[in-house]
PDB file of N, CA and C in Angstrom:
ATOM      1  N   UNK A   1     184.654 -71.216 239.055  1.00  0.00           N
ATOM      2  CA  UNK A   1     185.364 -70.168 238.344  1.00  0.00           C
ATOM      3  C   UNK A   1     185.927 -69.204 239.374  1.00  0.00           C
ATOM      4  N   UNK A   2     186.939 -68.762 239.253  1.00  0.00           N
ATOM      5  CA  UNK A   2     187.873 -67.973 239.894  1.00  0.00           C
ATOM      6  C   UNK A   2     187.016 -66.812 240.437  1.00  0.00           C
ATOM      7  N   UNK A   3     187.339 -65.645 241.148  1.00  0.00           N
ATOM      8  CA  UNK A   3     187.065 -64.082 240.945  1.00  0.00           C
ATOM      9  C   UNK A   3     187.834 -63.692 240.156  1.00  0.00           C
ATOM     10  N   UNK A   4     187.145 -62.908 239.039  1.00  0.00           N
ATOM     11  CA  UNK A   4     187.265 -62.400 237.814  1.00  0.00           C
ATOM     12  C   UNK A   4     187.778 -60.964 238.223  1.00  0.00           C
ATOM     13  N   UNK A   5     186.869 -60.313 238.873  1.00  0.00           N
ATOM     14  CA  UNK A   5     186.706 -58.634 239.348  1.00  0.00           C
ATOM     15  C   UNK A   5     186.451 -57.763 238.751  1.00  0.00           C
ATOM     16  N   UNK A   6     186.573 -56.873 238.948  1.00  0.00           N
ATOM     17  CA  UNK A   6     185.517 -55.735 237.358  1.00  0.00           C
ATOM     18  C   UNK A   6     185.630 -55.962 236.503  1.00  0.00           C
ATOM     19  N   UNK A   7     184.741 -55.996 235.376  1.00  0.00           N
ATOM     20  CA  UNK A   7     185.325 -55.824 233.795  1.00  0.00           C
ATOM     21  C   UNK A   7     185.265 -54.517 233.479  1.00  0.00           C
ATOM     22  N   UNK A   8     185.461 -53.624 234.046  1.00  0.00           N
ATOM     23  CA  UNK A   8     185.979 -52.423 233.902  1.00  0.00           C
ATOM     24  C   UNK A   8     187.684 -52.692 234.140  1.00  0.00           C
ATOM     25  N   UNK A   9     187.749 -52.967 235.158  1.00  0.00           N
ATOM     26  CA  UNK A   9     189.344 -53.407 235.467  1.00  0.00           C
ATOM     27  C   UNK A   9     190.101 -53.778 233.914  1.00  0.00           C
ATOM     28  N   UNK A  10     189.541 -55.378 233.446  1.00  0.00           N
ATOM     29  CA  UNK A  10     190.424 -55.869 232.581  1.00  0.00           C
ATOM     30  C   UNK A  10     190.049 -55.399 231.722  1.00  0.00           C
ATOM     31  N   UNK A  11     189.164 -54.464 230.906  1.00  0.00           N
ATOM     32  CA  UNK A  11     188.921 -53.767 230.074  1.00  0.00           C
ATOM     33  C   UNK A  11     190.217 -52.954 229.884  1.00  0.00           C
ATOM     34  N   UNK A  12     190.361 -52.086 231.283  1.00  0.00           N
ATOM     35  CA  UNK A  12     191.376 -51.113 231.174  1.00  0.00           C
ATOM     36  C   UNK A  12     192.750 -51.734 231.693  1.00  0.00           C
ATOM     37  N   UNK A  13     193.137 -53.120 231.715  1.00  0.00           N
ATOM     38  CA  UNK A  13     193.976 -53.628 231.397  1.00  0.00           C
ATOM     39  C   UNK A  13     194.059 -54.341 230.104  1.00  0.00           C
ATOM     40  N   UNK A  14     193.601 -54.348 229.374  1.00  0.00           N
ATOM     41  CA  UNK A  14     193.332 -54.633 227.900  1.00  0.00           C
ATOM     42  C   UNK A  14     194.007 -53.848 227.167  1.00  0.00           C
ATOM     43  N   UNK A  15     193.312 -52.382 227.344  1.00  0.00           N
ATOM     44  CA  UNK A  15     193.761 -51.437 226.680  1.00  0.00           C
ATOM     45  C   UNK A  15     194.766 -50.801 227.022  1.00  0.00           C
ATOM     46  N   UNK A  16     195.633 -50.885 228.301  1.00  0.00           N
ATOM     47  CA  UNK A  16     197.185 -51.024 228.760  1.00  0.00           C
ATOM     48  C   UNK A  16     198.060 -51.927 227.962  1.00  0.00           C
ATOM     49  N   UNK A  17     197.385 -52.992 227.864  1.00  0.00           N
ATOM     50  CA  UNK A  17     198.186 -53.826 227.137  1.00  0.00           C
ATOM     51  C   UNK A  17     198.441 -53.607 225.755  1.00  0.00           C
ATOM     52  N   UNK A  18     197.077 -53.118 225.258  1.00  0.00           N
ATOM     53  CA  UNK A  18     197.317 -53.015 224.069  1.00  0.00           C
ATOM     54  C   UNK A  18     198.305 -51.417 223.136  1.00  0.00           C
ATOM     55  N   UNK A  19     198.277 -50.536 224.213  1.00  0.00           N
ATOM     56  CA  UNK A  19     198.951 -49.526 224.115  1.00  0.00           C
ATOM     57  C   UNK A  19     200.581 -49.576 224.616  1.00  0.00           C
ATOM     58  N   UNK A  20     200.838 -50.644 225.298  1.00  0.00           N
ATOM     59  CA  UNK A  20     202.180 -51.263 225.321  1.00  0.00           C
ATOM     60  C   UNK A  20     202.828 -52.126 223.997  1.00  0.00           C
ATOM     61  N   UNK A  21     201.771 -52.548 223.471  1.00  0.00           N
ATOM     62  CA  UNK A  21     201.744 -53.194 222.033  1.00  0.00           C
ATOM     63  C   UNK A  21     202.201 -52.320 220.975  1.00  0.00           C
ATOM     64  N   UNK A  22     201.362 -51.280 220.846  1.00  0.00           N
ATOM     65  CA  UNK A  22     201.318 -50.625 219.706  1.00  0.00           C
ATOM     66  C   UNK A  22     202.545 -49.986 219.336  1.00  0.00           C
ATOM     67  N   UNK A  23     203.722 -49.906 220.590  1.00  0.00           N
ATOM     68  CA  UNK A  23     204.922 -49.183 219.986  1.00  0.00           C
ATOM     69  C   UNK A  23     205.016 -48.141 220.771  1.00  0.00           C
ATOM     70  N   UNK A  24     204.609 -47.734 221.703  1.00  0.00           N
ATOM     71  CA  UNK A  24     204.629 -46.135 222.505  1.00  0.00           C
ATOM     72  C   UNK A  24     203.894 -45.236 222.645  1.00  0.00           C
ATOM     73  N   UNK A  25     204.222 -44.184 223.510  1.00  0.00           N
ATOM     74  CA  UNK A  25     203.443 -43.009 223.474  1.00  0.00           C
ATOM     75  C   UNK A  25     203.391 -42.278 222.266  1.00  0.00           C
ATOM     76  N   UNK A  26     204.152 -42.300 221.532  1.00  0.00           N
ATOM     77  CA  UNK A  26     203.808 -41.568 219.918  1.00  0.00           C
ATOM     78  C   UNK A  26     203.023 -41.749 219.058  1.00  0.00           C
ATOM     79  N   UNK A  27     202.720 -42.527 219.040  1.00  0.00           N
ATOM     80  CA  UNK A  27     201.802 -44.003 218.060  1.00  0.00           C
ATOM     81  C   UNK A  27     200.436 -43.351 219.066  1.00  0.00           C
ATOM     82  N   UNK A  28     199.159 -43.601 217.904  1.00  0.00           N
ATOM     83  CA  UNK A  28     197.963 -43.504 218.436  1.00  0.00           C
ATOM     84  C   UNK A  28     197.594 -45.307 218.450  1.00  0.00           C
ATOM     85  N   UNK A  29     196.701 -45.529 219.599  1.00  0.00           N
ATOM     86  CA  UNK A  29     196.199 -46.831 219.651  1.00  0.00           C
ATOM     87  C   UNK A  29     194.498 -46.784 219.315  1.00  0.00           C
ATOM     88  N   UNK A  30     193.804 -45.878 219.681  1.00  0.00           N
ATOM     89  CA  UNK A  30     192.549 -45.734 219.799  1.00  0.00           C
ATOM     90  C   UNK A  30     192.473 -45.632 218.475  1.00  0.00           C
ATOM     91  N   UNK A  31     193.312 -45.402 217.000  1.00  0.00           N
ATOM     92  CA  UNK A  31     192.866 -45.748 215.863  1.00  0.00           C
ATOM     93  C   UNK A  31     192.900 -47.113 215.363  1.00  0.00           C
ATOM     94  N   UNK A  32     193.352 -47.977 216.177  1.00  0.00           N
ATOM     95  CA  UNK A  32     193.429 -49.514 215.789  1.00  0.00           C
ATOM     96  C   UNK A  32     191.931 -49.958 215.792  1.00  0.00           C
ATOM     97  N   UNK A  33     191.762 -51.146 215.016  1.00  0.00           N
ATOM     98  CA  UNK A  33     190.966 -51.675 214.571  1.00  0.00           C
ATOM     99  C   UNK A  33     190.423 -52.621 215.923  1.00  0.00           C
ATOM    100  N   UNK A  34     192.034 -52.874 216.673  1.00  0.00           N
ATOM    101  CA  UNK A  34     191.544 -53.972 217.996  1.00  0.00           C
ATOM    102  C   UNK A  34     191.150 -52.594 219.596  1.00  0.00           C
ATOM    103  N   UNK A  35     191.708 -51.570 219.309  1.00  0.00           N
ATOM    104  CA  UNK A  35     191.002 -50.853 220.491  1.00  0.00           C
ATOM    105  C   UNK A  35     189.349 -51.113 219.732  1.00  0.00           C
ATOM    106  N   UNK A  36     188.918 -50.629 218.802  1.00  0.00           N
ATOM    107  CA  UNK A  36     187.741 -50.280 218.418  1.00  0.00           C
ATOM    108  C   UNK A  36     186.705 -51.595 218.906  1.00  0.00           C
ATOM    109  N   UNK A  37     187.434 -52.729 218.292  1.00  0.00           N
ATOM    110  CA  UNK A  37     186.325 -53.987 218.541  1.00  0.00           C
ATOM    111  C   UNK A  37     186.488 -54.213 220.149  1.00  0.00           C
ATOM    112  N   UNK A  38     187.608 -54.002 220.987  1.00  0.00           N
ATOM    113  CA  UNK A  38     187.387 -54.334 222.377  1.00  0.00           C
ATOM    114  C   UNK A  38     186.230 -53.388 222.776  1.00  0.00           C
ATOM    115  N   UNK A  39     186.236 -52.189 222.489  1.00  0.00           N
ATOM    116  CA  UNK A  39     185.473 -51.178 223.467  1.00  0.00           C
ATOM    117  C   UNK A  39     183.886 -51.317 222.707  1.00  0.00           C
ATOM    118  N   UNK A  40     183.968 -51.805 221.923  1.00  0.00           N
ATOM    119  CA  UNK A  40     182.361 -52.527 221.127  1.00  0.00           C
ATOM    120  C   UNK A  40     181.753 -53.638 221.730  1.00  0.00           C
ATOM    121  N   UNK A  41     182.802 -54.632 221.722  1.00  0.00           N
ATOM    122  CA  UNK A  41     182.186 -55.516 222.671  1.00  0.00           C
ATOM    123  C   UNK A  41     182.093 -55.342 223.679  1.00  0.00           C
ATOM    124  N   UNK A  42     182.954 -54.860 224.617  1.00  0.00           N
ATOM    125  CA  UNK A  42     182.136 -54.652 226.117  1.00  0.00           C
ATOM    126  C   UNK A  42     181.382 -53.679 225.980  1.00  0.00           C
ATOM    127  N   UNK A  43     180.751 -52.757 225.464  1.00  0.00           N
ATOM    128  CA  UNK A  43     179.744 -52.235 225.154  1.00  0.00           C
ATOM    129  C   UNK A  43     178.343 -52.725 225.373  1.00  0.00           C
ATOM    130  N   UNK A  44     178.629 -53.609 224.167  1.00  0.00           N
ATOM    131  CA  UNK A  44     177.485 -54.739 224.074  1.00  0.00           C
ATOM    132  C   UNK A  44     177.302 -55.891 224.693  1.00  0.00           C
ATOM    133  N   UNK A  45     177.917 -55.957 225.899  1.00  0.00           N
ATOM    134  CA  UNK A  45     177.802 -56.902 226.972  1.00  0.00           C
ATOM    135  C   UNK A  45     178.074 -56.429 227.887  1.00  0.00           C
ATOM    136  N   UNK A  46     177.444 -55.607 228.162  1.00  0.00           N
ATOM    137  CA  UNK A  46     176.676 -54.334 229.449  1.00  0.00           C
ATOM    138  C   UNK A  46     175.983 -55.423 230.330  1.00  0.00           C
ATOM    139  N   UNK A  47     176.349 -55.544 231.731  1.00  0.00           N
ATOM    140  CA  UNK A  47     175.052 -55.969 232.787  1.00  0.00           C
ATOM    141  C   UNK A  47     173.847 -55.103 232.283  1.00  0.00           C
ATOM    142  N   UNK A  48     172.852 -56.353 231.997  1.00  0.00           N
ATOM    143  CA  UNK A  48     171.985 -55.689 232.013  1.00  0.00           C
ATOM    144  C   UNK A  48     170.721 -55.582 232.869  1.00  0.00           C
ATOM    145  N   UNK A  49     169.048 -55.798 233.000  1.00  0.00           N
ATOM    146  CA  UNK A  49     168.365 -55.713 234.338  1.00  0.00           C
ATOM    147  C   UNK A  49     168.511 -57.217 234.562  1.00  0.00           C
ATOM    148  N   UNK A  50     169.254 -58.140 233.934  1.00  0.00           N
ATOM    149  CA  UNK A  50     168.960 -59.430 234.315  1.00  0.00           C
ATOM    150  C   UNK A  50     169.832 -59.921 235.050  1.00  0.00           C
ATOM    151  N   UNK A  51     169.051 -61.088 236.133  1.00  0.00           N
ATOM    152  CA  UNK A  51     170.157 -60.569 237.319  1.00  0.00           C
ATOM    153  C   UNK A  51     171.271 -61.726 236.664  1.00  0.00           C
ATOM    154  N   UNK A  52     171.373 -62.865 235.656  1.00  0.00           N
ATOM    155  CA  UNK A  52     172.244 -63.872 235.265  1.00  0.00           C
ATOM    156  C   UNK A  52     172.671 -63.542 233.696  1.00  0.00           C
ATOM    157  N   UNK A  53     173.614 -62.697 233.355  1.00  0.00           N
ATOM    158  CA  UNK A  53     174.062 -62.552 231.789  1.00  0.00           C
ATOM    159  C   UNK A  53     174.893 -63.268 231.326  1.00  0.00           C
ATOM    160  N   UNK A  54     174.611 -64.462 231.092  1.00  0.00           N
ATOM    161  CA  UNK A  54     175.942 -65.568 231.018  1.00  0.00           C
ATOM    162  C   UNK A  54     176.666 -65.141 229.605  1.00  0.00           C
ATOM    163  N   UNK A  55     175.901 -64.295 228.720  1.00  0.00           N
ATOM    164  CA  UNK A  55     177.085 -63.419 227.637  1.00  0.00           C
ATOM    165  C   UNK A  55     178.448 -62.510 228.202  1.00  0.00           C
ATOM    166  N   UNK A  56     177.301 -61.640 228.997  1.00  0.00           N
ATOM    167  CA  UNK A  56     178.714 -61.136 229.717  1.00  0.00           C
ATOM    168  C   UNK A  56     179.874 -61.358 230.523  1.00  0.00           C
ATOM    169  N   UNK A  57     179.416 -62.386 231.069  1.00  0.00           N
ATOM    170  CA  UNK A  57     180.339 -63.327 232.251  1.00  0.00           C
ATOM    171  C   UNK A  57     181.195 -64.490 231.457  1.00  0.00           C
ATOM    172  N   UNK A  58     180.685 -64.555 230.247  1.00  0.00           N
ATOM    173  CA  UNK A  58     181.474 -65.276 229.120  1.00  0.00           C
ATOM    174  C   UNK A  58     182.942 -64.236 228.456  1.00  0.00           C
ATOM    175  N   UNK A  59     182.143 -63.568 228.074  1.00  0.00           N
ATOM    176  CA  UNK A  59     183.067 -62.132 227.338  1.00  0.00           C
ATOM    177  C   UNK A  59     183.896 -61.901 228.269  1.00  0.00           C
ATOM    178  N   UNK A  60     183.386 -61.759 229.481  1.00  0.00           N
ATOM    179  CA  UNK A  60     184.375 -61.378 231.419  1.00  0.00           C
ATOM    180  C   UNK A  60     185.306 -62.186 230.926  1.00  0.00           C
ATOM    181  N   UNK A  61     185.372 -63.302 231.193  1.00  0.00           N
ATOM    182  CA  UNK A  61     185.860 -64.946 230.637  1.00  0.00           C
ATOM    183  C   UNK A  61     186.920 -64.549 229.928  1.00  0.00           C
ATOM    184  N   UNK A  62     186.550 -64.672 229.255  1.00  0.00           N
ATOM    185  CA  UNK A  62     187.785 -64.548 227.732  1.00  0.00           C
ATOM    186  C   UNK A  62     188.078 -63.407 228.014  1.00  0.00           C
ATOM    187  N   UNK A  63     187.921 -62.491 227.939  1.00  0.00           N
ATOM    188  CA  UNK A  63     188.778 -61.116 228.584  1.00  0.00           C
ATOM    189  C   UNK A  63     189.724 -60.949 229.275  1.00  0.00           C
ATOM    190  N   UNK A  64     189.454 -61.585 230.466  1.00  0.00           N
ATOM    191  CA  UNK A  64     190.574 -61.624 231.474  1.00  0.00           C
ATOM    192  C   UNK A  64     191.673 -63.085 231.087  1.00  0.00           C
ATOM    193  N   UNK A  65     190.755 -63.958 230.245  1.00  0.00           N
ATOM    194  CA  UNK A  65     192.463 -64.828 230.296  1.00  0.00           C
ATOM    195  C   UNK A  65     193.067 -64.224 228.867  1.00  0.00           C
ATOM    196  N   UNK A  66     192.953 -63.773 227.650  1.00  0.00           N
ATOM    197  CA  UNK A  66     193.383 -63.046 226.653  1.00  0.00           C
ATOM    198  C   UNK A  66     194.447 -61.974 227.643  1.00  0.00           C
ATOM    199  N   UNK A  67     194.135 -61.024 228.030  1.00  0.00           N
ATOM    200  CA  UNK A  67     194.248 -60.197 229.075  1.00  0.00           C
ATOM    201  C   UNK A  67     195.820 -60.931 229.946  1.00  0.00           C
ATOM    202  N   UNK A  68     195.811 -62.111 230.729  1.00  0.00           N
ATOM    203  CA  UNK A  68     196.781 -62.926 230.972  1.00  0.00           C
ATOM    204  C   UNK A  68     197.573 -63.517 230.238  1.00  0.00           C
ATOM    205  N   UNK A  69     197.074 -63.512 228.838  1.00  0.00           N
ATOM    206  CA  UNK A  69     197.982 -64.049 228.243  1.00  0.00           C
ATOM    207  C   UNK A  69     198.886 -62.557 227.622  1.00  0.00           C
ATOM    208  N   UNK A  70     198.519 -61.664 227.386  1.00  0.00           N
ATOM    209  CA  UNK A  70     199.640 -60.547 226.813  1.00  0.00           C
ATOM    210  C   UNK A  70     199.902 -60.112 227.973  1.00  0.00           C
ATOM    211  N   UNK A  71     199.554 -60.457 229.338  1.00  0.00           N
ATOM    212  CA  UNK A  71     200.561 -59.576 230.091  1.00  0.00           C
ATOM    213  C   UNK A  71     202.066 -60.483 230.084  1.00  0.00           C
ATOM    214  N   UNK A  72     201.403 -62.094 230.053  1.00  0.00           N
ATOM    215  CA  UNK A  72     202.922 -63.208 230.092  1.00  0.00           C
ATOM    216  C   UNK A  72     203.484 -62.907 228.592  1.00  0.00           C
ATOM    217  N   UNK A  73     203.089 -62.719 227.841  1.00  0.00           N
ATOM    218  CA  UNK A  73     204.003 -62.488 226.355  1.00  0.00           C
ATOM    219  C   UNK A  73     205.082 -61.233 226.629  1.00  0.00           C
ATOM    220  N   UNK A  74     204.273 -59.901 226.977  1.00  0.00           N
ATOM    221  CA  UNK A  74     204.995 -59.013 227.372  1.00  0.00           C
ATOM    222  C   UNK A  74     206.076 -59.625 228.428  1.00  0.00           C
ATOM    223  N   UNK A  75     205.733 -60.251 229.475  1.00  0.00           N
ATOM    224  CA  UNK A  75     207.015 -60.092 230.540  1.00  0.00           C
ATOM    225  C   UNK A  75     207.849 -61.233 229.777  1.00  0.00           C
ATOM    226  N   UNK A  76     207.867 -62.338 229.433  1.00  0.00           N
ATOM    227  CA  UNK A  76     208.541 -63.250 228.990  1.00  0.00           C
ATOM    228  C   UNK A  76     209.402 -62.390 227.448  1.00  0.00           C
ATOM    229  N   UNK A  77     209.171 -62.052 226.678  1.00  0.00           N
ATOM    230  CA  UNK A  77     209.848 -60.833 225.919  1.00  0.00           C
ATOM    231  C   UNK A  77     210.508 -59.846 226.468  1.00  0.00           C
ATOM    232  N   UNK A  78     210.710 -59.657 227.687  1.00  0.00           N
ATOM    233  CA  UNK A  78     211.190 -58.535 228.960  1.00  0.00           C
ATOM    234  C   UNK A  78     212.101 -59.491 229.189  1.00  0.00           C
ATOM    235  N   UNK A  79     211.845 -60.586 229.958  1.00  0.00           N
ATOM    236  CA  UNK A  79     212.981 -61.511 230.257  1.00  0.00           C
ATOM    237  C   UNK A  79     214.039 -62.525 229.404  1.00  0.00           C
ATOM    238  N   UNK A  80     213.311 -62.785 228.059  1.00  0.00           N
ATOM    239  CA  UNK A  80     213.846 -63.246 226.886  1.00  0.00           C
ATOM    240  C   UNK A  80     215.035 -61.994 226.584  1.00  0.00           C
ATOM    241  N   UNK A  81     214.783 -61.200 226.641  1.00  0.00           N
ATOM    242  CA  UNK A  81     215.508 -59.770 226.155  1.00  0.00           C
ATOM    243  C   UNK A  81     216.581 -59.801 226.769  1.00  0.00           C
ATOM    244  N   UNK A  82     216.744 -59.747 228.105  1.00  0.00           N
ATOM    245  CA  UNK A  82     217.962 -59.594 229.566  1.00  0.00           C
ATOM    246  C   UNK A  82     218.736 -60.466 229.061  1.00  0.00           C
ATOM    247  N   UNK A  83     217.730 -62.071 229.473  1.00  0.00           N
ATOM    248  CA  UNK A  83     218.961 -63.090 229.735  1.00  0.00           C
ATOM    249  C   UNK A  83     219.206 -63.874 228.197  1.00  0.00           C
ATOM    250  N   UNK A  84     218.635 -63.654 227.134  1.00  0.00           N
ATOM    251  CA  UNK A  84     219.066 -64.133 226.289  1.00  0.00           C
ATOM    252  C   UNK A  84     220.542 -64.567 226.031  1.00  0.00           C
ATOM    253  N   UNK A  85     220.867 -65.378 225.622  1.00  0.00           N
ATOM    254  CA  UNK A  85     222.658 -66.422 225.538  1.00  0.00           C
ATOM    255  C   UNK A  85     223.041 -65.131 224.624  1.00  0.00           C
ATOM    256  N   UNK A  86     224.318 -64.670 224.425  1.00  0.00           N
ATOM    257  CA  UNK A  86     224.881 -63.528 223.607  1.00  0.00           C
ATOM    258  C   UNK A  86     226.068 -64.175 223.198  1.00  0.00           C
ATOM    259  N   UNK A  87     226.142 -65.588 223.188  1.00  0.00           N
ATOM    260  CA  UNK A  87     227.658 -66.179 222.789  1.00  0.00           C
ATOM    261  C   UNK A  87     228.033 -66.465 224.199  1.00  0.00           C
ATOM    262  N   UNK A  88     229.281 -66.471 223.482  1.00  0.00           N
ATOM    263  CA  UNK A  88     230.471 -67.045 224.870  1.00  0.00           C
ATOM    264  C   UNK A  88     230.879 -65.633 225.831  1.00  0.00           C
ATOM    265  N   UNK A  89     230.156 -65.984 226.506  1.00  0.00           N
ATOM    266  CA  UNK A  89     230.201 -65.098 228.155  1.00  0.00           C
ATOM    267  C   UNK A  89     231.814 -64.843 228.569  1.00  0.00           C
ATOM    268  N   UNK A  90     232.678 -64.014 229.406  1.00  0.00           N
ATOM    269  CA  UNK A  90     233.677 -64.241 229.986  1.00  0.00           C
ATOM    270  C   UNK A  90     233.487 -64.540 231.353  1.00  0.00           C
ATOM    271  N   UNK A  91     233.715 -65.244 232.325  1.00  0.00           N
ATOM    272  CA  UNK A  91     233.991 -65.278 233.624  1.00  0.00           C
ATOM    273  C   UNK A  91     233.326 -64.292 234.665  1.00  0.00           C
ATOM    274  N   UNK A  92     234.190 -62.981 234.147  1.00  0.00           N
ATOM    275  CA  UNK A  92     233.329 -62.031 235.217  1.00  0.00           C
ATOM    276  C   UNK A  92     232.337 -61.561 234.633  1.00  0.00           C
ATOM    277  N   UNK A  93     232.034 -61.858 233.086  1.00  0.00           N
ATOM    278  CA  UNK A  93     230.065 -61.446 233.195  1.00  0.00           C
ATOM    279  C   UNK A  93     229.465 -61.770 233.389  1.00  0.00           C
ATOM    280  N   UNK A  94     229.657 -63.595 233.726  1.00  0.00           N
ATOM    281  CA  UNK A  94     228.542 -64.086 233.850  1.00  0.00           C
ATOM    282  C   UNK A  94     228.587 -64.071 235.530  1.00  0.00           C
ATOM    283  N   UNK A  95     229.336 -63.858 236.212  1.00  0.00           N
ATOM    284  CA  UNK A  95     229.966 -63.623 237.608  1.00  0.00           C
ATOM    285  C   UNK A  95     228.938 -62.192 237.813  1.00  0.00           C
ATOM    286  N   UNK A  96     229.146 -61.359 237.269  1.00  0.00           N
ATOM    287  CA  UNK A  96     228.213 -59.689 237.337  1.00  0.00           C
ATOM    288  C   UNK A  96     226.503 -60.585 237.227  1.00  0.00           C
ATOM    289  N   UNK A  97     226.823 -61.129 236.263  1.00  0.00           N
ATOM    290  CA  UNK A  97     224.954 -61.615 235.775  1.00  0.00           C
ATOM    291  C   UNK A  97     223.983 -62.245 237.198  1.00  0.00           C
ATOM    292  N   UNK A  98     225.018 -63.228 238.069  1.00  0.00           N
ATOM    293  CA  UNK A  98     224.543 -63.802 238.669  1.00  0.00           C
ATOM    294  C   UNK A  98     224.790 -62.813 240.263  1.00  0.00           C
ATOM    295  N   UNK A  99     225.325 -61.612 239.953  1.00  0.00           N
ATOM    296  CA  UNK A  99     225.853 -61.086 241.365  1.00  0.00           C
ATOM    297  C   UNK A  99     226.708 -60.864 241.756  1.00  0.00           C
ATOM    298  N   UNK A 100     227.552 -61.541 241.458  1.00  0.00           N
ATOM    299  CA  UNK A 100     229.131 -62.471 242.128  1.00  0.00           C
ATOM    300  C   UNK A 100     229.882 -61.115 241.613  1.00  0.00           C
ATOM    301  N   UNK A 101     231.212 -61.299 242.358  1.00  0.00           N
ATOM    302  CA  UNK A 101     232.760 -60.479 241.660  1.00  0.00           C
ATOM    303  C   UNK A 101     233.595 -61.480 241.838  1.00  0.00           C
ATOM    304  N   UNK A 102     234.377 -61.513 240.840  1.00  0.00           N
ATOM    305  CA  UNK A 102     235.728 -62.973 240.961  1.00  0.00           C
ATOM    306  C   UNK A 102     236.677 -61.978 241.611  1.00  0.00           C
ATOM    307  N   UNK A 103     237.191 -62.724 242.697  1.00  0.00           N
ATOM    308  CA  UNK A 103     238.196 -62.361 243.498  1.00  0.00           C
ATOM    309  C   UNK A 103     239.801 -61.850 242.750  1.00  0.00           C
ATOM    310  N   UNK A 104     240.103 -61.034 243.339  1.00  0.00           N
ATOM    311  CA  UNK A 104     241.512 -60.424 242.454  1.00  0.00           C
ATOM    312  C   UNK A 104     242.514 -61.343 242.677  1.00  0.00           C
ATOM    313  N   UNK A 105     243.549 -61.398 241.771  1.00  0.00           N
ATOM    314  CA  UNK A 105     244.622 -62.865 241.623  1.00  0.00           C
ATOM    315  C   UNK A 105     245.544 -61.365 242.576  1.00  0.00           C
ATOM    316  N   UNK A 106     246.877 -62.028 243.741  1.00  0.00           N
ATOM    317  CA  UNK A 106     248.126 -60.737 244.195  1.00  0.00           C
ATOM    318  C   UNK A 106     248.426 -60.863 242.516  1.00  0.00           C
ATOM    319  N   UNK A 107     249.469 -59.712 242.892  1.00  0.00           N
ATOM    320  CA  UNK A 107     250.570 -59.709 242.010  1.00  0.00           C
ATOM    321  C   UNK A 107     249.789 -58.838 240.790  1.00  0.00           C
ATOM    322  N   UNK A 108     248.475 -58.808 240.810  1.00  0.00           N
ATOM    323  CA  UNK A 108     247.619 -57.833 239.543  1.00  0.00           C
ATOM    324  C   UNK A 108     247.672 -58.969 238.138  1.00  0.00           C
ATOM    325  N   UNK A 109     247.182 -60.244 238.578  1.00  0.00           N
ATOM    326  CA  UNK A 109     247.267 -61.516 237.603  1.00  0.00           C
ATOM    327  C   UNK A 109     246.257 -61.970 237.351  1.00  0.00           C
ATOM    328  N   UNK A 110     245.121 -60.837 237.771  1.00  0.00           N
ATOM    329  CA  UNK A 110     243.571 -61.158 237.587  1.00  0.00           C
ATOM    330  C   UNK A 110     242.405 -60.163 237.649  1.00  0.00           C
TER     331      UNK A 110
END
């Protein structure tokens, strides 16, 4: 298994994520039903004096790939957004899209 790294970390990338979810800074998140059950369960899968908690290192588990998976939903919805097809492109937008400038025709014929 990989390094995981704190579950404090993906905890509080959890709840980044999930406050990117909810719609904005206006919107409360800490009244959702899914802040409430995240911060319950890691609660209750506290290291505890034992030195092997295979609950918690499970919960770690699923945390952090849940966790990977809304950070790729978010960016792929970021990038779905940009480059999405908008119809029939002209020349120099898709020329701007990729970088490019189409060269000027003399005579002002382009």
């Amino acid at each position: 298994m990989a390094a995981l790294g704190s579950p404090l970390r993906t905890l509080r990338g959890l709840l980044r994520e999930l406050r990117y979810a909810s719609g904005g800074p206006g919107r409360p998140y800490r009244d959702t039903p899914a802040y409430q059950h995240l911060v319950a369960a890691f609660r209750a899968h506290r290291v505890t004096s034992e030195k092997l908690c295979r609950a918690q290192q499970e919960l770690h588990f699923q945390a952090a790939t849940y966790l990977c998976l809304l950070r790729s939903v978010r960016e792929h919805a970021a990038l779905h957004q940009e480059y999405h097809g908008k119809g029939e492109r002209s020349p120099e937008e898709v020329a701007g899209l990729v970088g490019f400038r189409l060269p000027q025709q003399p005579g002002g014929k382009g």
